[in-house]
C-alpha atoms as a PDB file:
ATOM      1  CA  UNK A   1      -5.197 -59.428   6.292  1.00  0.00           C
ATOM      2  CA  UNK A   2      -4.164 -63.048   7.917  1.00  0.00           C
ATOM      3  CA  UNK A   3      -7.565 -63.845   8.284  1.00  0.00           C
ATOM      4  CA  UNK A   4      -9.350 -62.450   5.525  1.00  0.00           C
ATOM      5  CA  UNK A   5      -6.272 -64.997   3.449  1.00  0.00           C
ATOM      6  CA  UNK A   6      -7.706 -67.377   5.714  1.00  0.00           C
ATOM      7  CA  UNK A   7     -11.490 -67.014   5.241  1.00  0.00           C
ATOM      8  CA  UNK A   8     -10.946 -66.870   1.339  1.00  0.00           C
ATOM      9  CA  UNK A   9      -8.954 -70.100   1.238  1.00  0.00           C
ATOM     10  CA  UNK A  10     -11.416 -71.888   3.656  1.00  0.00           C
ATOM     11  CA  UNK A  11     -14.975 -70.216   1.225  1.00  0.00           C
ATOM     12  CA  UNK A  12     -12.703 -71.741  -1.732  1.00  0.00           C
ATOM     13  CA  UNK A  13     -11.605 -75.342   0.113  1.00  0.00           C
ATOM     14  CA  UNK A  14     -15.944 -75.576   1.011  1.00  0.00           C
ATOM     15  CA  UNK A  15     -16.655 -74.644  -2.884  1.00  0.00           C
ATOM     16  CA  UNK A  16     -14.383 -77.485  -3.934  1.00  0.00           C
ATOM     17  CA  UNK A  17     -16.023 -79.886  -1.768  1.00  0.00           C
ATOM     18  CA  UNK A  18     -19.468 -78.510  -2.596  1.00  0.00           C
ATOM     19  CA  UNK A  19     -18.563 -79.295  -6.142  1.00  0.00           C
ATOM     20  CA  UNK A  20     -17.012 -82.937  -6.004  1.00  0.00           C
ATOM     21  CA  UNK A  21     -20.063 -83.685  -3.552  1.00  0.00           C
ATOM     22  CA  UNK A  22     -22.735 -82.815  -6.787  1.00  0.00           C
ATOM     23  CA  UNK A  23     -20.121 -84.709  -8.780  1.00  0.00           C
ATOM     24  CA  UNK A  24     -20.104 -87.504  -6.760  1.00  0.00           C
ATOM     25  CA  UNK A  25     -23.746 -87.394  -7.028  1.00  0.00           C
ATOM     26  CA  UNK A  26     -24.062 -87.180 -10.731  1.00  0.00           C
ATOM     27  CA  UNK A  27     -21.821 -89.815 -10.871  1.00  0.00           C
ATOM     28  CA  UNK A  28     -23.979 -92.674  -8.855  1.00  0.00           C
ATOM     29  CA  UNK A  29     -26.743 -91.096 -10.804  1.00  0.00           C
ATOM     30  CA  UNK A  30     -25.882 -90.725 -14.181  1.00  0.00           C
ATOM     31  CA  UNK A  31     -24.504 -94.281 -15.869  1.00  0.00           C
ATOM     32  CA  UNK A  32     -26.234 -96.144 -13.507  1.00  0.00           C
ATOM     33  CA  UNK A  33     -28.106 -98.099 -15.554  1.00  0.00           C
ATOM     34  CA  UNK A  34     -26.056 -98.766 -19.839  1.00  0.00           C
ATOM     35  CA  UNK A  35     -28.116 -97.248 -22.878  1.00  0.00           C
ATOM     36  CA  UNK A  36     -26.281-100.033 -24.627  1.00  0.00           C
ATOM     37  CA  UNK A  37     -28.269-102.677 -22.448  1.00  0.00           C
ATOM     38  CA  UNK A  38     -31.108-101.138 -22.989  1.00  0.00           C
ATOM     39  CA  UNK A  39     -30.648-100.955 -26.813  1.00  0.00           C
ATOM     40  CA  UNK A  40     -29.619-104.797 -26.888  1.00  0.00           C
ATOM     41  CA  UNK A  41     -32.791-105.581 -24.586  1.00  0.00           C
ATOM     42  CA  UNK A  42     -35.218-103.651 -26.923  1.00  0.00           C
ATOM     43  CA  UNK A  43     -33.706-105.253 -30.030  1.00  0.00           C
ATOM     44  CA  UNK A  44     -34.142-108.374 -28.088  1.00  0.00           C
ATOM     45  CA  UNK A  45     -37.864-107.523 -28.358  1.00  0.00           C
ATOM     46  CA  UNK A  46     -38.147-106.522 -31.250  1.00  0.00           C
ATOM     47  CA  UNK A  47     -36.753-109.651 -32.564  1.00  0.00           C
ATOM     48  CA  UNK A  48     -39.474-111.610 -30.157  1.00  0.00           C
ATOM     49  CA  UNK A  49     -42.774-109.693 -30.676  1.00  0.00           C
ATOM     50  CA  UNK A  50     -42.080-107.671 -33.390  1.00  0.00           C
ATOM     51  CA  UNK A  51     -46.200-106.853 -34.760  1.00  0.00           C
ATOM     52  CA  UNK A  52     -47.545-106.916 -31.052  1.00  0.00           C
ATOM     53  CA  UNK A  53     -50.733-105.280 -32.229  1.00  0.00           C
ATOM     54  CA  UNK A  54     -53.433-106.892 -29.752  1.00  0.00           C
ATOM     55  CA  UNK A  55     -54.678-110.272 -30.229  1.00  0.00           C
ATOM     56  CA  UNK A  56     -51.792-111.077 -32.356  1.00  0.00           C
ATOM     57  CA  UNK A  57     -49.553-113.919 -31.549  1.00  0.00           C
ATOM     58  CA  UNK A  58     -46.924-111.458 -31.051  1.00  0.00           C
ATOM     59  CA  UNK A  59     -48.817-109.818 -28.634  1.00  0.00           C
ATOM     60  CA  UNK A  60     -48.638-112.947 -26.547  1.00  0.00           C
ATOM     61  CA  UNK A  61     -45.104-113.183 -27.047  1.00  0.00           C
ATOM     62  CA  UNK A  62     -44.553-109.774 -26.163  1.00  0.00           C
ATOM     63  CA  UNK A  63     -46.425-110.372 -22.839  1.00  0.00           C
ATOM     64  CA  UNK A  64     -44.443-113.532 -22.535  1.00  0.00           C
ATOM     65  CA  UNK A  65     -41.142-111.346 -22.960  1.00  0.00           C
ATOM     66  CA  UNK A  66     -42.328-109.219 -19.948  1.00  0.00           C
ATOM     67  CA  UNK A  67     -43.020-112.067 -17.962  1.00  0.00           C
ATOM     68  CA  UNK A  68     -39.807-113.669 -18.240  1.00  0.00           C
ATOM     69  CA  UNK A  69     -37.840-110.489 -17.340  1.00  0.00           C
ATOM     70  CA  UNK A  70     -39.787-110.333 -13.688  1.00  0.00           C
ATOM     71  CA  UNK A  71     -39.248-114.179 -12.227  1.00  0.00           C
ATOM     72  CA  UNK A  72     -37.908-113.104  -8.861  1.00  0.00           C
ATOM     73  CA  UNK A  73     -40.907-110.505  -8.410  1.00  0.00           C
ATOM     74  CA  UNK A  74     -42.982-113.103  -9.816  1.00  0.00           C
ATOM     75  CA  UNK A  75     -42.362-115.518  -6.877  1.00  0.00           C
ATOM     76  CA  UNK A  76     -42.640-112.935  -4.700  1.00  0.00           C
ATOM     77  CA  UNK A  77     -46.009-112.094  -5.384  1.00  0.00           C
ATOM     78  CA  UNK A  78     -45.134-108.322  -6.379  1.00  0.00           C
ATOM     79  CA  UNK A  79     -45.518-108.575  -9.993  1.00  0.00           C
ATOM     80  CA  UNK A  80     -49.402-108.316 -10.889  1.00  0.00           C
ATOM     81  CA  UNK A  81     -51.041-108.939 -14.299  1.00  0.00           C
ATOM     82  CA  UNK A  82     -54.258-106.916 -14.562  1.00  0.00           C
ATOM     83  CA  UNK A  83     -56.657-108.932 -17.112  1.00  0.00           C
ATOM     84  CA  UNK A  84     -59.523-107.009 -18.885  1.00  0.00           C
ATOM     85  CA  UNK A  85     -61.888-107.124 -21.910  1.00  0.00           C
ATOM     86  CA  UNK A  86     -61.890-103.929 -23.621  1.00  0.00           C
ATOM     87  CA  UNK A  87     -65.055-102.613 -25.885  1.00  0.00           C
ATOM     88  CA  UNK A  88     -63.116-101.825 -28.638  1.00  0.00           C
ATOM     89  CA  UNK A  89     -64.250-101.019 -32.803  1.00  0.00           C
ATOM     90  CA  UNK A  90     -63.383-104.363 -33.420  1.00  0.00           C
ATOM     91  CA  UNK A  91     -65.815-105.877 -30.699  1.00  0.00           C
ATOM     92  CA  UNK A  92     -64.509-107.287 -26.888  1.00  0.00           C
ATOM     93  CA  UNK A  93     -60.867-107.652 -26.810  1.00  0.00           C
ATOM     94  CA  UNK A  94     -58.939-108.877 -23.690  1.00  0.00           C
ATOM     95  CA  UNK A  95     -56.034-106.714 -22.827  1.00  0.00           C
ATOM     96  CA  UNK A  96     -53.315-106.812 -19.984  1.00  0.00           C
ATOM     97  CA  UNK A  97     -51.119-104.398 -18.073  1.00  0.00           C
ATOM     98  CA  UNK A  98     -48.750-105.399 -15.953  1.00  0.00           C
ATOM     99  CA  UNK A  99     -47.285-103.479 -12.960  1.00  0.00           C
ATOM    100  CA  UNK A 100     -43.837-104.818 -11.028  1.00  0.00           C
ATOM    101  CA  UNK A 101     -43.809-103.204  -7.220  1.00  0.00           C
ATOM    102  CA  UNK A 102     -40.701-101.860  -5.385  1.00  0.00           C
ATOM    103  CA  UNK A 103     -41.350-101.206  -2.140  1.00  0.00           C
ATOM    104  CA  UNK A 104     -40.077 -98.190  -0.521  1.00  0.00           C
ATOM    105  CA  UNK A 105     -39.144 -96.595   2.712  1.00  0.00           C
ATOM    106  CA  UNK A 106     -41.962 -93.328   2.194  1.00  0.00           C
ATOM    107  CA  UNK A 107     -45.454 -93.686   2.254  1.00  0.00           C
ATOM    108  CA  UNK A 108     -46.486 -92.853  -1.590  1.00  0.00           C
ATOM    109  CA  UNK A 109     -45.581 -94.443  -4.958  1.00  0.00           C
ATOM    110  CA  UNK A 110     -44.400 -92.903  -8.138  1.00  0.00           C
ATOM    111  CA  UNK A 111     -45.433 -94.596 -11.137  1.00  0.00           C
ATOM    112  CA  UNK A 112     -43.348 -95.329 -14.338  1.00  0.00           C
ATOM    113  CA  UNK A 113     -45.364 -96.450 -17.522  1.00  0.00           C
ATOM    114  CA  UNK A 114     -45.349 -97.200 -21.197  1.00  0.00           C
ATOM    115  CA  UNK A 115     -47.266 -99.336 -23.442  1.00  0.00           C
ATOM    116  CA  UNK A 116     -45.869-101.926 -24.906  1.00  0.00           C
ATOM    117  CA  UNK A 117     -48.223-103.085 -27.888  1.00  0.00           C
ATOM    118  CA  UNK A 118     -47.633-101.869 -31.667  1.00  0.00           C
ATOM    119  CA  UNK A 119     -50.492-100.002 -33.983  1.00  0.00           C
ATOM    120  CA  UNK A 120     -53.259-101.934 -35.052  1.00  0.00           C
ATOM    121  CA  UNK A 121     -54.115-100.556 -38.111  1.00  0.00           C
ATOM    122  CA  UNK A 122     -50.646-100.789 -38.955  1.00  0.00           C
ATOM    123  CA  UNK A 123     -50.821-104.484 -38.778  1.00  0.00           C
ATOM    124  CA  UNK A 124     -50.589-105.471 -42.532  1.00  0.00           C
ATOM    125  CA  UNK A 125     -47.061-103.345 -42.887  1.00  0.00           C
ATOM    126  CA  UNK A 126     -43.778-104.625 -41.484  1.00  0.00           C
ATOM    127  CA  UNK A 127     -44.203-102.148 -38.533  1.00  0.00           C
ATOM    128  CA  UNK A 128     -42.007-102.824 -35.369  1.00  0.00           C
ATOM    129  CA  UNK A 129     -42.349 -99.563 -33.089  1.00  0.00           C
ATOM    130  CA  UNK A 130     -38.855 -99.754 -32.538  1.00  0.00           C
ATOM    131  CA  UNK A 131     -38.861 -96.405 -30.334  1.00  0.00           C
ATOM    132  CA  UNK A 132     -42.916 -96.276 -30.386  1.00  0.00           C
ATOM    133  CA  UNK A 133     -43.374 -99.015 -27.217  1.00  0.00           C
ATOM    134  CA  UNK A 134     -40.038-101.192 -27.844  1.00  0.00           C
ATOM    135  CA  UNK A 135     -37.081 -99.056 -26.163  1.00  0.00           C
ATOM    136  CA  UNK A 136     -39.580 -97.711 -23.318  1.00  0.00           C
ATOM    137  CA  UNK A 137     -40.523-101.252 -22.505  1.00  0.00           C
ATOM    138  CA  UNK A 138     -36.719-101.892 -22.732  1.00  0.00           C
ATOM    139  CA  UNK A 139     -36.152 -98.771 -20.545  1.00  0.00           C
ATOM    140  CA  UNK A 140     -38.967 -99.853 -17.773  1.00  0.00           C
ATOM    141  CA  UNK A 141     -37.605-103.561 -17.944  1.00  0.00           C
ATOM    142  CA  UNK A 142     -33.564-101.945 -17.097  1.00  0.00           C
ATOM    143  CA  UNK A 143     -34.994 -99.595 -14.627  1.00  0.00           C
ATOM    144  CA  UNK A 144     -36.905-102.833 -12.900  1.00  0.00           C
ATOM    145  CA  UNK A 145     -33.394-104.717 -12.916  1.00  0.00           C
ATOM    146  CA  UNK A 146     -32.086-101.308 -11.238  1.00  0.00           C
ATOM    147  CA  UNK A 147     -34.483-101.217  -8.677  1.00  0.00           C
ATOM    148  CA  UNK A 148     -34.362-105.004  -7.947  1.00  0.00           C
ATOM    149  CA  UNK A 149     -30.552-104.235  -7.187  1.00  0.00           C
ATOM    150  CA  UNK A 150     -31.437-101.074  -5.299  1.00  0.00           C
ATOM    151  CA  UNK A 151     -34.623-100.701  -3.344  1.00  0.00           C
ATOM    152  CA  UNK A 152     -35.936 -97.937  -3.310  1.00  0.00           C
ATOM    153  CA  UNK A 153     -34.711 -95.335  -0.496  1.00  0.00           C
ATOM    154  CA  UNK A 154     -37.704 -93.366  -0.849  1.00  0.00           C
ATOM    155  CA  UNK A 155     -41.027 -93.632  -2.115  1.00  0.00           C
ATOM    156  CA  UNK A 156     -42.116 -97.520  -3.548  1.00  0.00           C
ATOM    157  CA  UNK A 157     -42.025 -97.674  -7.233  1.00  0.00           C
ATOM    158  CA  UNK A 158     -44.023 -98.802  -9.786  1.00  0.00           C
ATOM    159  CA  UNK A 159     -43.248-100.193 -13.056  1.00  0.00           C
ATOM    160  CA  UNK A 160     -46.384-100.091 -15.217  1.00  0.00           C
ATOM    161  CA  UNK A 161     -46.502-101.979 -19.011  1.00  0.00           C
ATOM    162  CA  UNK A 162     -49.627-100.814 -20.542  1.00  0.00           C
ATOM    163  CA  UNK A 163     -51.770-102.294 -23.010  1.00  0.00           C
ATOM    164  CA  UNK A 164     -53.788-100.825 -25.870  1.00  0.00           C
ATOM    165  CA  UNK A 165     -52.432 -97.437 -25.712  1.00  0.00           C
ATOM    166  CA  UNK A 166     -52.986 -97.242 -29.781  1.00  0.00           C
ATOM    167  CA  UNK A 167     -56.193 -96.530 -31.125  1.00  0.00           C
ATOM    168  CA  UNK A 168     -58.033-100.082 -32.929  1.00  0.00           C
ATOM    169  CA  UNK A 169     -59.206 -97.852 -35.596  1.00  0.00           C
ATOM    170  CA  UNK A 170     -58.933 -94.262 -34.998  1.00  0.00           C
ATOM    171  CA  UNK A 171     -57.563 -92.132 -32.446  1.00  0.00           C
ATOM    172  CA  UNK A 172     -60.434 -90.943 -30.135  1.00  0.00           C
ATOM    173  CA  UNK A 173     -61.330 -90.540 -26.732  1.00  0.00           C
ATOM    174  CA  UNK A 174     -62.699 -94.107 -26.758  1.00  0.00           C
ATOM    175  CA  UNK A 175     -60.507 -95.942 -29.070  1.00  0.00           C
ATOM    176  CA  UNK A 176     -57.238 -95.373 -27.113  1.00  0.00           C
ATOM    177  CA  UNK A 177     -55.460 -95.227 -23.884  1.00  0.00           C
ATOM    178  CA  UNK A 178     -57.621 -98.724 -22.778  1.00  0.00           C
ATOM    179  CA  UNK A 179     -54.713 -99.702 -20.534  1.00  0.00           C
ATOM    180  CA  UNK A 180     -54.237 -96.400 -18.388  1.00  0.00           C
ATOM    181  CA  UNK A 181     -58.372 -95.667 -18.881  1.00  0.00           C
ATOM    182  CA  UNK A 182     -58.809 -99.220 -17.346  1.00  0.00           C
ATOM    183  CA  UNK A 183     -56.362 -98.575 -14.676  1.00  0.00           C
ATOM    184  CA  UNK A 184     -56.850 -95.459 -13.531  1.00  0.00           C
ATOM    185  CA  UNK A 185     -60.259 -96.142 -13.070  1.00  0.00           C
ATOM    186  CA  UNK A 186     -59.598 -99.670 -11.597  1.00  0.00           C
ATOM    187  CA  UNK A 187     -57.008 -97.176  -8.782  1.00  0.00           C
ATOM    188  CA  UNK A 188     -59.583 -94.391  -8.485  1.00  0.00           C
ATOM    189  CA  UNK A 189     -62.359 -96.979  -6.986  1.00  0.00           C
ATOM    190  CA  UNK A 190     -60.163 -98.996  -4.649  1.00  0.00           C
ATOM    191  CA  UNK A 191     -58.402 -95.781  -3.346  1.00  0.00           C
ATOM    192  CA  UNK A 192     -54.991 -96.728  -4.987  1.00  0.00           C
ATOM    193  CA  UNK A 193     -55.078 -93.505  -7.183  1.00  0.00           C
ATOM    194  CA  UNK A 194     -54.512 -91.542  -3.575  1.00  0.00           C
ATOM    195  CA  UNK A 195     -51.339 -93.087  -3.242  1.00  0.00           C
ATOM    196  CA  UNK A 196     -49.698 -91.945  -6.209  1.00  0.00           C
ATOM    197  CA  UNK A 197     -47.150 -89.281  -5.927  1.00  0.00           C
ATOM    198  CA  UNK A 198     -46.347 -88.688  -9.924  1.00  0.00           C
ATOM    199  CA  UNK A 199     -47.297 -90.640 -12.638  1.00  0.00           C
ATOM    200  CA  UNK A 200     -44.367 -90.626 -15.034  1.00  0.00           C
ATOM    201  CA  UNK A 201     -44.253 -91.899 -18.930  1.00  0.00           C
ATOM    202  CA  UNK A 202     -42.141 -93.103 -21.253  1.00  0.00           C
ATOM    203  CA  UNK A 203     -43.005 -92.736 -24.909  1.00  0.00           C
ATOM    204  CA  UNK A 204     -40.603 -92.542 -27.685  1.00  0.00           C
ATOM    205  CA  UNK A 205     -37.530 -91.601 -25.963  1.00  0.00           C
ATOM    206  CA  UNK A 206     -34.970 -93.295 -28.071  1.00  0.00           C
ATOM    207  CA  UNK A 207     -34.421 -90.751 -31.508  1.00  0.00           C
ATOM    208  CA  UNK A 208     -31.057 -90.648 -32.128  1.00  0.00           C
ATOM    209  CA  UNK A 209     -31.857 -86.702 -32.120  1.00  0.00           C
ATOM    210  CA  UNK A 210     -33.049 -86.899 -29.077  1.00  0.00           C
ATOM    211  CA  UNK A 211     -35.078 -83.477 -27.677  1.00  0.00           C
ATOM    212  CA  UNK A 212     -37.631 -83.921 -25.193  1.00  0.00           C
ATOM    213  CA  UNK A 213     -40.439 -81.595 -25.526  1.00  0.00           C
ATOM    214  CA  UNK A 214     -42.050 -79.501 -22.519  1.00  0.00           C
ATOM    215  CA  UNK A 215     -45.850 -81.274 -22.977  1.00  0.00           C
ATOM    216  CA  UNK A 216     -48.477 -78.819 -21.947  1.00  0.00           C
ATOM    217  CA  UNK A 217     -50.345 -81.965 -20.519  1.00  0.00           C
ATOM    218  CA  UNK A 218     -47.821 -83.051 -17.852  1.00  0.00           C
ATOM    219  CA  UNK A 219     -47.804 -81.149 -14.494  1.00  0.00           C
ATOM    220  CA  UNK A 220     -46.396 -77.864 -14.436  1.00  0.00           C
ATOM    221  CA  UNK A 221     -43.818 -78.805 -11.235  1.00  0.00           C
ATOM    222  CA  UNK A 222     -42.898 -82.190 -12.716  1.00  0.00           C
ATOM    223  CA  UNK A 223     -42.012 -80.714 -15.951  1.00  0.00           C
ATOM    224  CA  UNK A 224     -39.868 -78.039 -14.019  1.00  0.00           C
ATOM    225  CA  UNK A 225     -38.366 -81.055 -11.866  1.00  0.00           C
ATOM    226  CA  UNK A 226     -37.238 -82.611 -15.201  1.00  0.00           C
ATOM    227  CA  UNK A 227     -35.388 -79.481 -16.182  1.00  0.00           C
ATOM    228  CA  UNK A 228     -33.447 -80.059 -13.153  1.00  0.00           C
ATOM    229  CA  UNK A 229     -32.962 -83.481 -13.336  1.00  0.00           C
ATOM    230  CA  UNK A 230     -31.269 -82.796 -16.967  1.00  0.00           C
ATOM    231  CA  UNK A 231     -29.138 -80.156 -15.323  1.00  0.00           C
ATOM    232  CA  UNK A 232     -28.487 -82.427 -12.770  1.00  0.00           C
ATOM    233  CA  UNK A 233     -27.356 -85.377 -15.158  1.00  0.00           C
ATOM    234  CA  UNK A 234     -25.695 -83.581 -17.598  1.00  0.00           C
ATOM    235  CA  UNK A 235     -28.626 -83.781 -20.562  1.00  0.00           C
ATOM    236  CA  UNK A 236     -29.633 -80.065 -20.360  1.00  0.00           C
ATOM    237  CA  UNK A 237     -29.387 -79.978 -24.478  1.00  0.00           C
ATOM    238  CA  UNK A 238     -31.637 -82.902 -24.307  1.00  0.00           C
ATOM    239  CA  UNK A 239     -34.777 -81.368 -23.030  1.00  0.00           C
ATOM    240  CA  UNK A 240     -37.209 -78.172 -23.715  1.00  0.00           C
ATOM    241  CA  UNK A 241     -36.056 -76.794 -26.785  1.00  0.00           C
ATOM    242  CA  UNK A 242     -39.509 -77.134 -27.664  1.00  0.00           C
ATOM    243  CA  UNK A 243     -42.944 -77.257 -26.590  1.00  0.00           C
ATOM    244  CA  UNK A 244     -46.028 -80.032 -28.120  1.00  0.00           C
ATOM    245  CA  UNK A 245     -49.227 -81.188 -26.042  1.00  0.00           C
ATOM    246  CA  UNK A 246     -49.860 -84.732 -26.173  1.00  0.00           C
ATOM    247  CA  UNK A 247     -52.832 -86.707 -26.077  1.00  0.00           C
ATOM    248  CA  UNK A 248     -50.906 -89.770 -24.476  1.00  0.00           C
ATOM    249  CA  UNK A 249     -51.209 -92.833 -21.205  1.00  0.00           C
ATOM    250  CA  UNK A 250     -50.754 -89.850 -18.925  1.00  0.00           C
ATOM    251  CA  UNK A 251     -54.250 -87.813 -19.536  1.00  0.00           C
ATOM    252  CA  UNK A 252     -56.196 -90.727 -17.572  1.00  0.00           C
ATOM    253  CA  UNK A 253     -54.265 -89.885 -14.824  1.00  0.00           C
ATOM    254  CA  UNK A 254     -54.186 -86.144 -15.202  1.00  0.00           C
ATOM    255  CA  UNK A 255     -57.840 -86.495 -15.065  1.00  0.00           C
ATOM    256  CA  UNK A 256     -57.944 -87.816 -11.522  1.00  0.00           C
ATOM    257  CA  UNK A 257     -55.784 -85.240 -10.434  1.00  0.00           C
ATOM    258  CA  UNK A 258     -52.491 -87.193 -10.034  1.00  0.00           C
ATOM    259  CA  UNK A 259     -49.067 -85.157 -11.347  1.00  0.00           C
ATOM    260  CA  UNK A 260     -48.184 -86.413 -14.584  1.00  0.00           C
ATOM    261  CA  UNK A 261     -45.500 -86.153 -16.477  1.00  0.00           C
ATOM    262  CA  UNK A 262     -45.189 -87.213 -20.156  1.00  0.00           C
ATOM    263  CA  UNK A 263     -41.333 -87.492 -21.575  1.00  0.00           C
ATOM    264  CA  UNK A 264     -40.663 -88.654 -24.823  1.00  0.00           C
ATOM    265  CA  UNK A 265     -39.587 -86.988 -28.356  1.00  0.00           C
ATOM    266  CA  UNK A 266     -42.644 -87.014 -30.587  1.00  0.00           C
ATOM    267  CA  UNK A 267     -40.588 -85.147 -33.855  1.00  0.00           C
ATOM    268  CA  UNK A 268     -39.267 -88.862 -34.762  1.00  0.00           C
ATOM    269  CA  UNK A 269     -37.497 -88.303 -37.920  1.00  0.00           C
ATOM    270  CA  UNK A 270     -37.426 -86.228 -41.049  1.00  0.00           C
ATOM    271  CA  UNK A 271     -40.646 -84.484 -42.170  1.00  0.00           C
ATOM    272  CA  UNK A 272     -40.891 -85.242 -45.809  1.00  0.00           C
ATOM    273  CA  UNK A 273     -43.732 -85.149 -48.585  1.00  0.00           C
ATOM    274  CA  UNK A 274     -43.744 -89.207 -48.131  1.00  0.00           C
ATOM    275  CA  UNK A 275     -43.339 -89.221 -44.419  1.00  0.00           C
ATOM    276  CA  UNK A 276     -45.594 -86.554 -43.490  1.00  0.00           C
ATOM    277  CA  UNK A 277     -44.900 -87.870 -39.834  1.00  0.00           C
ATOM    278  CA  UNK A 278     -41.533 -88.346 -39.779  1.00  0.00           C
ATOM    279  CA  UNK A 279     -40.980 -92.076 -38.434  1.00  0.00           C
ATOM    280  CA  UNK A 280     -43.921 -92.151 -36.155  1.00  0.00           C
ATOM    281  CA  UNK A 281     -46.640 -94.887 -37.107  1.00  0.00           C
ATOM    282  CA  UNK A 282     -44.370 -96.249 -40.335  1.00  0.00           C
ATOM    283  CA  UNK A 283     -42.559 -99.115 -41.095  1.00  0.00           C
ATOM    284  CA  UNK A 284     -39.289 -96.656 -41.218  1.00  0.00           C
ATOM    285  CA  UNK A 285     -39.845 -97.085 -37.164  1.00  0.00           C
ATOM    286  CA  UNK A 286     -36.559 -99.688 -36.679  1.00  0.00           C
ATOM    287  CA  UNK A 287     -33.752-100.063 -34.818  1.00  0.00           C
ATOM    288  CA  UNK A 288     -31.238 -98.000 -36.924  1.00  0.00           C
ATOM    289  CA  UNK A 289     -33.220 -95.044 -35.971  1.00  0.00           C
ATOM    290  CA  UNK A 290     -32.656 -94.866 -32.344  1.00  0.00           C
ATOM    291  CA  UNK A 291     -29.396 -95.041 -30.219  1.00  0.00           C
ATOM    292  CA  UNK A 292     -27.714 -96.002 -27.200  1.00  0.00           C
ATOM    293  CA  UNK A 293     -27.120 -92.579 -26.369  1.00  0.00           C
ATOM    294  CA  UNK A 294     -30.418 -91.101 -26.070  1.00  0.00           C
ATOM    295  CA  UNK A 295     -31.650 -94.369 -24.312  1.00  0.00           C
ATOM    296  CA  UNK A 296     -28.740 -93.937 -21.304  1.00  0.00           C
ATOM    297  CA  UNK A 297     -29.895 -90.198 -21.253  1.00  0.00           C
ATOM    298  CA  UNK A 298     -34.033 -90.859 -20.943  1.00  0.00           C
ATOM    299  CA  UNK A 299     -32.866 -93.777 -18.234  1.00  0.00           C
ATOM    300  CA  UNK A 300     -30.551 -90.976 -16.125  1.00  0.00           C
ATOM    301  CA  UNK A 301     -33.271 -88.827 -16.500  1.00  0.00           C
ATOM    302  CA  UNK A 302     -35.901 -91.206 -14.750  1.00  0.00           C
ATOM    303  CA  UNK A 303     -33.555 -92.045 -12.518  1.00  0.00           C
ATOM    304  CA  UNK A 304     -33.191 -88.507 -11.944  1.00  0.00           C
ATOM    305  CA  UNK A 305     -36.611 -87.715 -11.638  1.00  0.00           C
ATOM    306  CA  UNK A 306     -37.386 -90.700  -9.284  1.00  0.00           C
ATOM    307  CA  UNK A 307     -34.605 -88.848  -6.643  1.00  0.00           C
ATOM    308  CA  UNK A 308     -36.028 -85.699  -6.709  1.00  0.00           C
ATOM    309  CA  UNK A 309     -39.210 -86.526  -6.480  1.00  0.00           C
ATOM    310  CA  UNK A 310     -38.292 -88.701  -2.805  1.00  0.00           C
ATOM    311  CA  UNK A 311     -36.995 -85.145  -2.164  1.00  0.00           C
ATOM    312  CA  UNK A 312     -39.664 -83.195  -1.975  1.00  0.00           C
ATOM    313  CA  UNK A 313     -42.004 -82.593   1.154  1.00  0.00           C
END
């Protein structure tokens, strides 16, 4: 009877530790990097480039934003701006991505991306993209600072700010994605594209309502990995209620057979009679619509993501 007392209270002593050992783990995980400095950062951006459809001269300053968030990797040499001329419905347009490198300890690099441009079409209304390229190119820049502070442990990451993502006049498999199209192809000839673990992107992942959608698109074990990683950070409520298939950065990727994984909240607002669309693609797209909140749980979830990820074999 002694011992069985004794083998109970040592199975409940190892569950306690088992359990502040996760919590100690959600807790250098989750918080890590502050929604509210990513909400001040994108309404920094905002404010700079706020119609950074290409060619525009807040497309410049948009790039110019980038830039100055990336000076130490800069004069490092691990910051890279990729220049191309896209054939576009409006004739040759020069683009740019531009991809920050943090070297790991594994051989293999996960990618982060978003674009970072607004809609072209929607260049004659007062559209800002708030949460449509603003708070994911606030997100990327926060997760950069992260990773500046902490190196990665296990695979190098990638921090990729695409361009031309939009369509110039409508939405096909030539007139979009030019950034990621251009890349991927750019990685598939020099043998880059064989280094690439996951391919991970952020798009629209600031709605105050924040639900992330399982994409039919994204890769079947990265989508499952993100259902952990919410469980894992706390943000279960945040993710899968639903289901949607995007047409999105990722599929360029997905086509060359990397793992992709596309997380962002594409039912952005209200569906009424004069927003058909919700938010998405109007000039209702602004800074009141998104929150703090939702941007600390998309950056513990990538943060999340990028751990599990250096876990697997």
């Amino acid at each position: 009877m002694i011992l069985a007392v004794r083998l109970r209270q040592l199975a409940i002593s190892l569950c306690v530790l088992s359990t502040l050992a996760c919590s100690a783990q959600k807790s250098k995980i989750t918080g890590a990097i502050s929604g509210q400095a990513i909400y001040n950062l994108t309404q920094q951006y905002v404010n700079a480039a706020p119609h950074r459809y290409v060619g525009s001269p807040d497309h410049a300053a948009a790039e110019a934003f980038i830039k100055s968030q990336f000076a130490p990797e800069i004069a490092k040499g691990t910051f890279e701006t990729d220049s191309f001329v896209a054939s576009t419905p409006i004739g040759m347009v020069p683009m740019r991505n531009y991809i920050a490198r943090y070297p790991g300890k594994k051989d293999g690099v996960i990618v982060l991306a978003s674009h970072y441009e607004t809609n072209y079409p929607l260049r004659d209304i007062n559209f800002v993209g708030a949460n449509d390229g603003a708070c994911t190119s606030a997100l990327l820049i926060e997760i950069a600072h992260y990773l500046r502070a902490h190196p990665p442990e296990g695979y190098s990451v990638w921090i990729v700010f695409d361009d031309g993502e939009e369509a110039i006049k409508e939405w096909s498999d030539s007139d979009s994605l030019y950034g990621t199209r251009h890349l991927a192809a750019k990685w598939s000839k020099d043998g880059t594209i064989t280094k690439i673990k996951s391919f991970l992107l952020a798009d629209m992942i600031g709605d105050k309502d924040l639900n992330i959608p399982r994409e039919g698109n994204s890769t079947p074990w990265l989508s499952d990995l993100l259902a952990t990683a919410a469980k894992n950070t706390g943000h279960s409520s945040n993710v899968f209620k639903s289901s949607t298939t995007e047409l999105d950065d990722h599929l360029p990727f997905k086509q060359r057979n990397v793992p992709v994984l596309d997380i962002g909240d594409f039912d952005y607002g209200p569906h009424t009679a004069q927003l058909p669309d919700g938010y998405h693609h109007t000039a209702q797209d602004t800074m009141d619509k998104i929150s703090a909140k939702s941007l600390q749980t998309s950056a513990d979830l990538f943060l999340e993501m990028i751990h599990l990820i250096d876990q697997r074999k």
